[in-house]
N, C-alpha and C. Protein backbone atom coordinates (compact mmCIF):
# COMPACT_ATOMS: atom_id res chain seq x y z
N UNK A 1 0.84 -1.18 0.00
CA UNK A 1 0.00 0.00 0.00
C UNK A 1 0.89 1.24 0.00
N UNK A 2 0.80 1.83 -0.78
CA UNK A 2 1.51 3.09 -1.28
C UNK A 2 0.50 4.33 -0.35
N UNK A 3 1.53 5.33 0.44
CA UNK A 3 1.22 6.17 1.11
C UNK A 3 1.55 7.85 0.17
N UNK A 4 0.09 8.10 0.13
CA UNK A 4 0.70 9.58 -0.62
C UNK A 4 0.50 10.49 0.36
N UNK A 5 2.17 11.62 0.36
CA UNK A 5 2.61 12.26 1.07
C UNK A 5 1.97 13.94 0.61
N UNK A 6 1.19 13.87 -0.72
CA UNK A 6 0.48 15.66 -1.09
C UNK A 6 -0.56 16.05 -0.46
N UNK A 7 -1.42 15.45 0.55
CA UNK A 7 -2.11 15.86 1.14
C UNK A 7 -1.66 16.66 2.42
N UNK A 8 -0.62 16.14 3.31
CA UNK A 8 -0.14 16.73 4.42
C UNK A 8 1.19 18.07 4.00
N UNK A 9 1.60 17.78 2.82
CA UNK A 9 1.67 18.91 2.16
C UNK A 9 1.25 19.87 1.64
N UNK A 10 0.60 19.41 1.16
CA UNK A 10 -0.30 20.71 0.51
C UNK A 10 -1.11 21.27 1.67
N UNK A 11 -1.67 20.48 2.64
CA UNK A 11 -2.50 21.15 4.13
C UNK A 11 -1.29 21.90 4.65
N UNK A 12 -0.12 21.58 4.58
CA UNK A 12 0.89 22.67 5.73
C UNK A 12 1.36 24.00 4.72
N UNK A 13 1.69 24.06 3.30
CA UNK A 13 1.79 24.49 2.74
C UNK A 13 0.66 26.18 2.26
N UNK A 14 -0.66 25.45 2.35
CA UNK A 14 -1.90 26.12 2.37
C UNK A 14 -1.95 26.72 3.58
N UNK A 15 -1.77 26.38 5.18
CA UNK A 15 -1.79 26.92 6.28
C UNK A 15 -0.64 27.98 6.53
N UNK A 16 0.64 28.02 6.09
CA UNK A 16 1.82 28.56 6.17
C UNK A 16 1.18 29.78 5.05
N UNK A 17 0.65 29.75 3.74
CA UNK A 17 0.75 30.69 3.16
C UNK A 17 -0.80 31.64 3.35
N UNK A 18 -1.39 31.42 3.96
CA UNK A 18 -3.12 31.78 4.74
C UNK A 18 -1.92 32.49 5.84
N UNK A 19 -0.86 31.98 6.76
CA UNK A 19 -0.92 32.76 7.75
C UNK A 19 0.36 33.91 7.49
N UNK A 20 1.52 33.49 6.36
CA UNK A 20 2.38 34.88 6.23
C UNK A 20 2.02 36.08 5.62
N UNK A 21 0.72 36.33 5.16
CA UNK A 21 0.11 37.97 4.84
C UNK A 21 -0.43 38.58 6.24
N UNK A 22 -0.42 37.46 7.18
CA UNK A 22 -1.23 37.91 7.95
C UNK A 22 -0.09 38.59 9.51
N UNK A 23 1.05 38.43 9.08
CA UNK A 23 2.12 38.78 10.19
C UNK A 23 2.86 40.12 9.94
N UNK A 24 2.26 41.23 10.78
CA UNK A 24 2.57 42.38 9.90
C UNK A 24 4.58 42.52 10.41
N UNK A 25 4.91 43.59 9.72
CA UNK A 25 6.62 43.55 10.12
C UNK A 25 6.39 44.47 11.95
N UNK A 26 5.47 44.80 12.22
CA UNK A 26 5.25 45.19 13.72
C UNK A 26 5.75 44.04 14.50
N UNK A 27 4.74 42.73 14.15
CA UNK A 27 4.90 41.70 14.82
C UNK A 27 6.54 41.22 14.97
N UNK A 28 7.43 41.02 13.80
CA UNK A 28 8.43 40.95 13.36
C UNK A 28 9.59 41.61 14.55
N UNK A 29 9.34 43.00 14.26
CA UNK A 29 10.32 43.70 15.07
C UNK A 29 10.12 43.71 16.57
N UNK A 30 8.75 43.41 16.79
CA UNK A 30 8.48 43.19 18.83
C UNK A 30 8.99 41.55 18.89
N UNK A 31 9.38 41.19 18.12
CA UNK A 31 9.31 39.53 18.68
C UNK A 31 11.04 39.55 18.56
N UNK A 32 11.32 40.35 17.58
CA UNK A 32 13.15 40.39 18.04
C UNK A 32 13.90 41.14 19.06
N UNK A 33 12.54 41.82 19.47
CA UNK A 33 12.89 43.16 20.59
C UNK A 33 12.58 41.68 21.87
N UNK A 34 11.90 41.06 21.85
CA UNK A 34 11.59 40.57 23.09
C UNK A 34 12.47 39.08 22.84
N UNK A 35 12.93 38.73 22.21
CA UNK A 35 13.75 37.69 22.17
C UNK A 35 15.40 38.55 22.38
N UNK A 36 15.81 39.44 21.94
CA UNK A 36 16.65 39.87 22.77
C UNK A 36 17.14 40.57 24.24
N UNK A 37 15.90 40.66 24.45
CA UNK A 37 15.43 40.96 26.07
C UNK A 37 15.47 39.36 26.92
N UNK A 38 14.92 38.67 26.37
CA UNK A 38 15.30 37.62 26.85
C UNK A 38 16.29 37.22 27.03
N UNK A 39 17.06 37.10 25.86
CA UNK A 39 18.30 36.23 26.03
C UNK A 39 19.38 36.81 26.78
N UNK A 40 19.29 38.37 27.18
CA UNK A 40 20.04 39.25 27.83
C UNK A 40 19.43 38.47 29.36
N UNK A 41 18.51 38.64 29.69
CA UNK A 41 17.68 38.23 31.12
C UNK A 41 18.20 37.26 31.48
N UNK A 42 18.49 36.26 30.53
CA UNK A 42 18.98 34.40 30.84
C UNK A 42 20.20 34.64 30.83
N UNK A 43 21.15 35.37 29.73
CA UNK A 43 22.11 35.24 30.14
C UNK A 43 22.64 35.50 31.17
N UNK A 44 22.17 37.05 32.20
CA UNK A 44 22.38 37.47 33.30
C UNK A 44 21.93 36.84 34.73
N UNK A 45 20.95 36.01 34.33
CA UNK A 45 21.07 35.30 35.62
C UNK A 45 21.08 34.09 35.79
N UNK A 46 22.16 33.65 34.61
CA UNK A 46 22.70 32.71 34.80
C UNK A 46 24.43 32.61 35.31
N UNK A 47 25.02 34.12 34.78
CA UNK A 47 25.96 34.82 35.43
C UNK A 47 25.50 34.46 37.28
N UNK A 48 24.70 35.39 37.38
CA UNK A 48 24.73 35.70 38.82
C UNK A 48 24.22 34.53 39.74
N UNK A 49 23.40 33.28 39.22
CA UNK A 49 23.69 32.17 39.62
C UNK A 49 25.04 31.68 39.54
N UNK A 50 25.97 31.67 39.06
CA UNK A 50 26.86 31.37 38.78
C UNK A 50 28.11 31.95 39.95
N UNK A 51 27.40 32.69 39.94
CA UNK A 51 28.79 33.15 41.10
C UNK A 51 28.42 33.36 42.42
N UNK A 52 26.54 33.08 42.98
CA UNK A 52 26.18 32.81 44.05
C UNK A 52 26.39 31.34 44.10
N UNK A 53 26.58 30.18 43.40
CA UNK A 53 27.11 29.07 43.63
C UNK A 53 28.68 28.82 43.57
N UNK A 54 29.05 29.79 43.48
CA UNK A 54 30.82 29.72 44.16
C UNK A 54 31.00 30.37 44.96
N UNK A 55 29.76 31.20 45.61
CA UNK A 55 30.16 31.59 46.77
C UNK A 55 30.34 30.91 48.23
N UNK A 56 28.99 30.51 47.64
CA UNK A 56 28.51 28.95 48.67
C UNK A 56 29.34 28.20 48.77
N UNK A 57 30.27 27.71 47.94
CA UNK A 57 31.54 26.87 48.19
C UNK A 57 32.50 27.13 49.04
């Protein structure tokens, strides 16, 4: 039995292109503003964990 793979393609394909008109460049630039806020946040307190567990030592 032969499995055809154009249906779950073409459904992700059709869903992906329905939803990129719909992502304005607003969305775009707050989601790189808040992913670099993040990664600043994690990186910093993972610093300062970091050196409250050598203090403890």
């Amino acid at each position: 039995m032969e499995s055809n793979n154009n249906l779950p393609i073409g459904t992700a394909t059709g869903t992906l292109l329905s939803i990129v008109p719909n992502i304005l460049s607003e969305d775009i630039i707050k989601t790189i503003i808040l992913a670099v806020v993040g990664a600043t946040v994690s990186f910093t307190v993972s610093l300062l964990l970091k050196r409250i567990s050598k203090f403890k030592k």
